[in-house]
Structures are given as structure tokens and as C-alpha cells.
Protein backbone atom coordinates (compact mmCIF):
# COMPACT_ATOMS: atom_id res chain seq x y z
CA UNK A 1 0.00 0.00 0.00
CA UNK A 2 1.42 3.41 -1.17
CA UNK A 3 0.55 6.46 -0.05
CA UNK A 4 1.32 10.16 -0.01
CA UNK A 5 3.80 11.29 2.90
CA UNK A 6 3.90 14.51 4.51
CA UNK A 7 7.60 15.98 3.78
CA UNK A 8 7.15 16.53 7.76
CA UNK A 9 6.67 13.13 8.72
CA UNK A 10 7.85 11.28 12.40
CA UNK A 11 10.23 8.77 12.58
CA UNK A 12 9.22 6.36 15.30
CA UNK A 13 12.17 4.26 16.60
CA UNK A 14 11.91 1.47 18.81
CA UNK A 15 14.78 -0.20 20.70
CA UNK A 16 14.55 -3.93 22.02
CA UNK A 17 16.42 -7.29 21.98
CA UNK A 18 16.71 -10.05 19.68
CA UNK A 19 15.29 -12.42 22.54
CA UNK A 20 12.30 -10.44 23.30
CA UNK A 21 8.75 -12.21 22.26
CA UNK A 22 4.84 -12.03 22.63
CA UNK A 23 4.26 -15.79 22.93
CA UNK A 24 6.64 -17.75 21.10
CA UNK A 25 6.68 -14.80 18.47
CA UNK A 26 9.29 -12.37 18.25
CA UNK A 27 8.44 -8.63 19.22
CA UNK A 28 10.22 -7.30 16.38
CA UNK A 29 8.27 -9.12 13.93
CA UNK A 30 4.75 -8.67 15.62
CA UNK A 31 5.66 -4.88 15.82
CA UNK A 32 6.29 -5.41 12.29
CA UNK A 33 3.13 -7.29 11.27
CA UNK A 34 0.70 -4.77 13.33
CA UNK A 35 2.61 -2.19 11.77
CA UNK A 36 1.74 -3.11 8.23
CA UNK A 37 -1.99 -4.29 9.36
CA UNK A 38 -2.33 0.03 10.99
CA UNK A 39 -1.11 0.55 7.02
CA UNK A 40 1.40 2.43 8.22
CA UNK A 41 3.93 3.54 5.39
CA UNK A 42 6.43 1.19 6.41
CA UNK A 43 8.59 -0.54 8.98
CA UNK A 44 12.38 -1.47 9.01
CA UNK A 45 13.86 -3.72 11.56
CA UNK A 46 17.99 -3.34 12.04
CA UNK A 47 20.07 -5.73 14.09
CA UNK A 48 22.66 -4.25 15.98
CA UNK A 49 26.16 -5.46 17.15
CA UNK A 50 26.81 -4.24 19.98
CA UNK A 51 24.47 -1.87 22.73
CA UNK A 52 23.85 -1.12 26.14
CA UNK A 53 20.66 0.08 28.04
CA UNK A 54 19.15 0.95 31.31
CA UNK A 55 20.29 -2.20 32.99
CA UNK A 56 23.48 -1.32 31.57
CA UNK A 57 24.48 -4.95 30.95
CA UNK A 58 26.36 -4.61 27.54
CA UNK A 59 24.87 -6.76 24.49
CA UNK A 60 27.28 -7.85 21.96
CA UNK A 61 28.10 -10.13 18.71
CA UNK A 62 31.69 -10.98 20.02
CA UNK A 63 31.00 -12.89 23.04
CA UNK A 64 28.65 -16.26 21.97
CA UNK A 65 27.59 -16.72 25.80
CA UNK A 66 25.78 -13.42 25.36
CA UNK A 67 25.31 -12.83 21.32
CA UNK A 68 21.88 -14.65 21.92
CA UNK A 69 20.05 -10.54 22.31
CA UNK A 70 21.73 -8.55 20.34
CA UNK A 71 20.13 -5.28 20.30
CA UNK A 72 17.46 -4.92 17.65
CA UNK A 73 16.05 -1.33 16.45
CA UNK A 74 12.37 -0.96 14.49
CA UNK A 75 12.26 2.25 12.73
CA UNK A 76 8.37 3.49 11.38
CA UNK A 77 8.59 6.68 9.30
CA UNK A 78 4.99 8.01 9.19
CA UNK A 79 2.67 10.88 9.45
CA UNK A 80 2.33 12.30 12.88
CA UNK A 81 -1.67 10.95 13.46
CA UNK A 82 -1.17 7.40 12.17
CA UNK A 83 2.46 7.28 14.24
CA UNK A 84 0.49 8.46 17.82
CA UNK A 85 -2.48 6.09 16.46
CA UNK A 86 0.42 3.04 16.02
CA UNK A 87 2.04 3.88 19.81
CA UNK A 88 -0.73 2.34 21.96
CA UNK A 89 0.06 -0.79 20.06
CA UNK A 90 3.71 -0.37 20.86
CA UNK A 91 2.95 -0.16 24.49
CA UNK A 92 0.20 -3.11 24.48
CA UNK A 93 3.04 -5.34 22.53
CA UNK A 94 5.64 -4.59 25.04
CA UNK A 95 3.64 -4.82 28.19
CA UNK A 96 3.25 -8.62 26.59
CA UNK A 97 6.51 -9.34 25.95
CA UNK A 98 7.56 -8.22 29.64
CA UNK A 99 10.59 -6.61 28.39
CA UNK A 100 12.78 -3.41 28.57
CA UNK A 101 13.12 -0.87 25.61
CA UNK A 102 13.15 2.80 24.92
CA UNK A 103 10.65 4.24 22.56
CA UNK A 104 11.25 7.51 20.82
CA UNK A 105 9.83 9.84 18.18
CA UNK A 106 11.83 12.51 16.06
CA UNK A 107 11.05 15.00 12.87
CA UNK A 108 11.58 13.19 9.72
CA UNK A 109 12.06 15.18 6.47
CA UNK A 110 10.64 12.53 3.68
CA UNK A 111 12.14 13.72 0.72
CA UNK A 112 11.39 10.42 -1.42
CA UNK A 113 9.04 8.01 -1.14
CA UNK A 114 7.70 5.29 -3.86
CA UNK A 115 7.49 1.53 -4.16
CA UNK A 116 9.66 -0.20 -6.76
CA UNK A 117 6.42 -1.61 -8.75
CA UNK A 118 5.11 1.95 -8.72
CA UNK A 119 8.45 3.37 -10.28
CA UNK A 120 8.17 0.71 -13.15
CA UNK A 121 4.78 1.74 -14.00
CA UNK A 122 6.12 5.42 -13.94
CA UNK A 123 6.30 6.53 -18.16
CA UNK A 124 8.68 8.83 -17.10
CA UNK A 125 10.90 7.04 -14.95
């Protein structure tokens, strides 16, 4: 689903671990997956290599007794409405998973936005 973004769009980024999960789901994908189902614009999900949070117990791809949670990041870029619409989700999905996190929102300049079948289409592209 494509649609028009505002060039003053949010960027909502979530930050949890690799071992997090609603049931025997991972969080990352059900944030995902309700993500897409809100039809919001769209949803990335980056796996980190190394991080460190609140508990300040370091996460990290070097040591294999602890590489099990690497620090995983889900970035939504959306309009402002459908991102505050999308965060009582976030909280409902987390309060599941019992986990720690940190949620935030920032300004996002969109500057290009379009689907690869839509660019095909596209007589001039």
C-alpha cells in the first residue's frame, strides 16, 4: 500500500532485543506485522552489534555466551496521526513481551518516497 507522505513526517524508533517475544513470536516481527496491518507507510527492523541500556548490561556479537540478544532497532517513518495512532500498540506489545526498551519519536524530512512496482509503472521514470 502506497501512499502520499507529509515531507514533515515522524520517525518512530523502537529499541529492544533479539530475545524479546509475545508468545513464542518475536516482538520485532509482531511490531512489524501490526505495523503493516495500521497501514502504516512502512517498517524497518535493524540488528545491531553491539548496545547497552538501562540495565546497563552490555549486548554484543563478540562474546557467543551473550550474542543470543543482540540489540534490535524498528524504525516506522509516518505521518504524525497514524504514528500516535500506532504507539498504543507499541505499548500493548511490550507490556506482553515483559521486556525493557526505549521508545522515541523525532522530525523526519521525507524527501522520497515510492514503491519499486510503482516506479516501473512510472512513463517517465
Amino acid at each position: 500500500m502506497e501512499s502520499a507522505l507529509n515531507p514533515d513526517s515522524k520517525l518512530l524508533r523502537i529499541f529492544i532485543g533479539e530475545a524479546d517475544k509475545v508468545g513464542h513470536q518475536p516482538l520485532y516481527e509482531a511490531l512489524v506485522l501490526a505495523a503493516r496491518k495500521q497501514q502504516l507507510a512502512g517498517a524497518t527492523v535493524l540488528r545491531g552489534i553491539m548496545a547497552f541500556g538501562a540495565s546497563s548490561k552490555i549486548h554484543t556479537a563478540k562474546l557467543i555466551e551473550i550474542s543470543q540478544d543482540l540489540p534490535i532497532l524498528v524504525e516506522i517513518v509516518d505521518q504524525e496521526d497514524k504514528i500516535q495512532g500506532f504507539l498504543k500498540t507499541v505499548n500493548e506489545l511490550m507490556d506482553k513481551a515483559s521486556c525493557g526498551g526505549l521508545v522515541t519519536i523525532e522530525k523526519a524530512q521525507v524527501l522520497y518516497y515510492k514503491s519499486a512496482r510503482s516506479a516501473s509503472r512510472d512513463p517517465d521514470a
